[in-house]
C-alpha atoms as a PDB file:
ATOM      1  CA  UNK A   1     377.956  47.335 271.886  1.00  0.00           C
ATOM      2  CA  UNK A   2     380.721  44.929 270.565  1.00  0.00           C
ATOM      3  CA  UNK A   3     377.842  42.434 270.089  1.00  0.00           C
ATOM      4  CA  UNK A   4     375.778  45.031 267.891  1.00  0.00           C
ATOM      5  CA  UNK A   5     379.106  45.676 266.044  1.00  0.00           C
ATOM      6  CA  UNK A   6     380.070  42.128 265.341  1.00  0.00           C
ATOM      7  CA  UNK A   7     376.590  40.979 264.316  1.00  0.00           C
ATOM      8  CA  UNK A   8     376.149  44.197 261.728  1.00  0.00           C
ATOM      9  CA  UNK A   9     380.250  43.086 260.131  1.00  0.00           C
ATOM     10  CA  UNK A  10     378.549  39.637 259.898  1.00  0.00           C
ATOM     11  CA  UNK A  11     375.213  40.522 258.085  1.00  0.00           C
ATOM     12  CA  UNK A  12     377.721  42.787 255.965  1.00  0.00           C
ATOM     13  CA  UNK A  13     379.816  39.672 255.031  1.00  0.00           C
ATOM     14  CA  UNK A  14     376.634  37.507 254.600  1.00  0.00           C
ATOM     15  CA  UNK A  15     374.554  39.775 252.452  1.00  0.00           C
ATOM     16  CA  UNK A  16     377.699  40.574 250.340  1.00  0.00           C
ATOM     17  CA  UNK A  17     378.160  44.137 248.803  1.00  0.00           C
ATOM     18  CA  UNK A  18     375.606  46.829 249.539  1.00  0.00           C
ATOM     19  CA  UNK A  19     375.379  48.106 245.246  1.00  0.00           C
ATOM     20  CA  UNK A  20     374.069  45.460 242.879  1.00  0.00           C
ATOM     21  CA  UNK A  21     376.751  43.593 240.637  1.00  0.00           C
ATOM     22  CA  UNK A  22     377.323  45.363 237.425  1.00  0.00           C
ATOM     23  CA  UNK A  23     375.501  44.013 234.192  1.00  0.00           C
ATOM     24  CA  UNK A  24     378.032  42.039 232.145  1.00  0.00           C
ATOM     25  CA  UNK A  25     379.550  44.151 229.108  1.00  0.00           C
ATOM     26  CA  UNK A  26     378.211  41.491 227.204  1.00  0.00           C
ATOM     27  CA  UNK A  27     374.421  41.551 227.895  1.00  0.00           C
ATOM     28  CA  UNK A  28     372.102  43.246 225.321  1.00  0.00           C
ATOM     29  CA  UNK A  29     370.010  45.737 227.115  1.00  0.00           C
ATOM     30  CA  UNK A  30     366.511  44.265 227.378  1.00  0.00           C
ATOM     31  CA  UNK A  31     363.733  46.429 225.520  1.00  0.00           C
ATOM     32  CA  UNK A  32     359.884  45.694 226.514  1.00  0.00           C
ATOM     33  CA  UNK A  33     357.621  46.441 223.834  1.00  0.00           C
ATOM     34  CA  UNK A  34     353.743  45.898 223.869  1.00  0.00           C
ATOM     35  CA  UNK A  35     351.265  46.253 221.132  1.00  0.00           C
ATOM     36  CA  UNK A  36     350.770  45.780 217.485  1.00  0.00           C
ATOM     37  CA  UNK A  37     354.938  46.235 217.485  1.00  0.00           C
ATOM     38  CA  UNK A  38     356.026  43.441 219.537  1.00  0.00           C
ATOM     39  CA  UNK A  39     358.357  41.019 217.756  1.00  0.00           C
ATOM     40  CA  UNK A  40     358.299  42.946 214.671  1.00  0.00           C
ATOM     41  CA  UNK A  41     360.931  43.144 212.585  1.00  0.00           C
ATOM     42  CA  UNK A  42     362.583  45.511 209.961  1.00  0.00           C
ATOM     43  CA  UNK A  43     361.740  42.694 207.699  1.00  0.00           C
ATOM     44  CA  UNK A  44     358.009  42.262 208.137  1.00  0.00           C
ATOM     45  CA  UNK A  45     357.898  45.907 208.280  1.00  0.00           C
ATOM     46  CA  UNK A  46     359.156  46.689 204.951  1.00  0.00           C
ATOM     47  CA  UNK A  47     357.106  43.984 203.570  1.00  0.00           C
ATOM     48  CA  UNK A  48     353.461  45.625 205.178  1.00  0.00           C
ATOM     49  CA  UNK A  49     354.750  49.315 205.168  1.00  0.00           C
ATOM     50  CA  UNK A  50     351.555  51.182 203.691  1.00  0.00           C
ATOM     51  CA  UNK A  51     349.578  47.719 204.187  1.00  0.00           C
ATOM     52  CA  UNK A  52     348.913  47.231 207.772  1.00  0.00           C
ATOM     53  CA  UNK A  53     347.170  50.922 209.517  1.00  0.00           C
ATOM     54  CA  UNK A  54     347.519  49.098 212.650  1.00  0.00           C
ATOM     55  CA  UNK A  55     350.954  48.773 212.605  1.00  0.00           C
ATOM     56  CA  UNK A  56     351.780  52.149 211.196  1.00  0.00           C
ATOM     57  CA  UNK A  57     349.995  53.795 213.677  1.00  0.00           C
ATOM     58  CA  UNK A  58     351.657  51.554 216.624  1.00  0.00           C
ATOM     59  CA  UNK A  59     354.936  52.767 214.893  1.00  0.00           C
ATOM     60  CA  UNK A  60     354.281  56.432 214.873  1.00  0.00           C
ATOM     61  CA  UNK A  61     352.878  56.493 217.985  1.00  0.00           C
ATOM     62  CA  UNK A  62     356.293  54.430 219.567  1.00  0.00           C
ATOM     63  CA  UNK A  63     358.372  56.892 217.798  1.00  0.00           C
ATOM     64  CA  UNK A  64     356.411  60.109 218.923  1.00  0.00           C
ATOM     65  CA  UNK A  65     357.392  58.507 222.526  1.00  0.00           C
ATOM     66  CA  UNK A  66     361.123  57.983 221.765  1.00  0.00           C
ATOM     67  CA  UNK A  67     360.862  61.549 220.545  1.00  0.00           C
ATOM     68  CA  UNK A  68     358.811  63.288 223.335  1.00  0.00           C
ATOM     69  CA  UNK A  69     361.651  61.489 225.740  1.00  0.00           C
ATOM     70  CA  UNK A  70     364.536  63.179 223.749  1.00  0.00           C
ATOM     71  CA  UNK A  71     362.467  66.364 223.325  1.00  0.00           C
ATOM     72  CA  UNK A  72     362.402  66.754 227.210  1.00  0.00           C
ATOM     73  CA  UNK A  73     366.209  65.873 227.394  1.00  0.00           C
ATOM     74  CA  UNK A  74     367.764  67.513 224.987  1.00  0.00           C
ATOM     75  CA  UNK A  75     365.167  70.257 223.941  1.00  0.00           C
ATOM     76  CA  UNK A  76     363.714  70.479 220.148  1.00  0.00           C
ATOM     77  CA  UNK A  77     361.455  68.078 218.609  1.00  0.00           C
ATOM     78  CA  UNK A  78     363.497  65.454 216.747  1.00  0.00           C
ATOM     79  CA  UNK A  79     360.397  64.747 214.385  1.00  0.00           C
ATOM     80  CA  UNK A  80     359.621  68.344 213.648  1.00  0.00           C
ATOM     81  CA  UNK A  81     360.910  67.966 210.254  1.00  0.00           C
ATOM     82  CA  UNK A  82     359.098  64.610 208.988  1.00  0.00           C
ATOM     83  CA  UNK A  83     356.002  63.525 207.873  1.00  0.00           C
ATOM     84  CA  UNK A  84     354.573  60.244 207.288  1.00  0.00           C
ATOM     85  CA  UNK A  85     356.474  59.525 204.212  1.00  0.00           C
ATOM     86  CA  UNK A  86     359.462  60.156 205.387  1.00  0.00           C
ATOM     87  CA  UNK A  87     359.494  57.872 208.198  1.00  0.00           C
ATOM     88  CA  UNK A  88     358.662  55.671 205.973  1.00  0.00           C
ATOM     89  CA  UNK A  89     361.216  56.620 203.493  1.00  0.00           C
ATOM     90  CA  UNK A  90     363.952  56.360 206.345  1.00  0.00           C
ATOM     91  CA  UNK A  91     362.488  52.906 207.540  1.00  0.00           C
ATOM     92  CA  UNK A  92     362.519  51.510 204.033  1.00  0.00           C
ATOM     93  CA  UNK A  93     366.290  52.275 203.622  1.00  0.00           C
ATOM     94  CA  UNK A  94     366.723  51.148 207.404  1.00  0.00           C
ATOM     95  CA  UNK A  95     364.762  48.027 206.929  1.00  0.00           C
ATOM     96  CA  UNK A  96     366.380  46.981 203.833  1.00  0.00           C
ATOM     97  CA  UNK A  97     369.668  47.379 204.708  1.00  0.00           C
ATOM     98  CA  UNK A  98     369.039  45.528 208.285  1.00  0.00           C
ATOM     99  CA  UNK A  99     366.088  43.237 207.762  1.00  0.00           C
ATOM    100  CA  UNK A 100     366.832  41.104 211.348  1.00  0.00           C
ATOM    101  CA  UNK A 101     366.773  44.188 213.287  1.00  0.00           C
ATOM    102  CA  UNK A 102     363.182  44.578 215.072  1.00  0.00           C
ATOM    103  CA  UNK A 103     361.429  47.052 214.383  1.00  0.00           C
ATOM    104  CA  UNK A 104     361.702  49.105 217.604  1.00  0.00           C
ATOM    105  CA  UNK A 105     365.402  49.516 217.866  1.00  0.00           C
ATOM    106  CA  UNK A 106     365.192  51.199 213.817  1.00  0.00           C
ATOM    107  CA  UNK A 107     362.649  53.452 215.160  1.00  0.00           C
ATOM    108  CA  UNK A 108     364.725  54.885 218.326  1.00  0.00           C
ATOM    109  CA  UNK A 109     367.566  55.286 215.578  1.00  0.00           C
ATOM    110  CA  UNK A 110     365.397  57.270 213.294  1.00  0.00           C
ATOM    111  CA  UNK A 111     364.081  60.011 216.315  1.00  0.00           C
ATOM    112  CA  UNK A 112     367.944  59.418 217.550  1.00  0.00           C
ATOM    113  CA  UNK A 113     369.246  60.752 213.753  1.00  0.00           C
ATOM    114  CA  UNK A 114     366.629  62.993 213.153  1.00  0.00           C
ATOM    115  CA  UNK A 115     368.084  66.179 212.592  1.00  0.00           C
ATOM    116  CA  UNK A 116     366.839  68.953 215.634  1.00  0.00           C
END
């Protein structure tokens, strides 16, 4: 039994701590995005708003998922209240006031600022 004991301390000392290291208060959380959105930013956005259907539909459809997730957290459809234009009204003030940002992140902030 001693044996059993010692080996299992030694594994624990080996393996190191049973939870996984923190992530460093410095890392970025990572965001995967597929589709016609990937790598898009605020900047190429505001310069093919009403231009490219393909992306306009990618970003509707990626902000009707943001806001389906919120709906079934916090209740109430954050998008209730807005139509096509003014997404686009709200991205165009986004986008020109933070052309480096992609794309993605401005649409999570417009579902997360959309009034409920």
């Amino acid at each position: 039994m001693r044996r059993a004991l010692r080996a299992v301390a030694l594994l624990g000392v080996c393996a190191g701590p049973a939870a996984p290291p923190a992530p460093a208060q410095t890392e970025a959380p990572r965001l995967a995005v597929t589709g016609a959105g990937a790598g898009v930013s605020c900047a190429e956005w505001a310069a093919t708003a009403h231009a490219d259907f393909e992306l306009e539909q990618w970003a509707f459809g990626f902000a009707s998922a943001i806001a389906a997730a919120a709906q079934m957290r916090d209740g109430g459809d954050p998008l209730a209240r807005m139509d096509a234009e003014a997404v686009h009204a709200w991205l165009g003030d986004r986008c020109r006031r933070r052309p480096e940002e992609p794309l993605s992140v401005a649409l999570i902030r417009l579902v997360l600022a959309a009034p409920r």
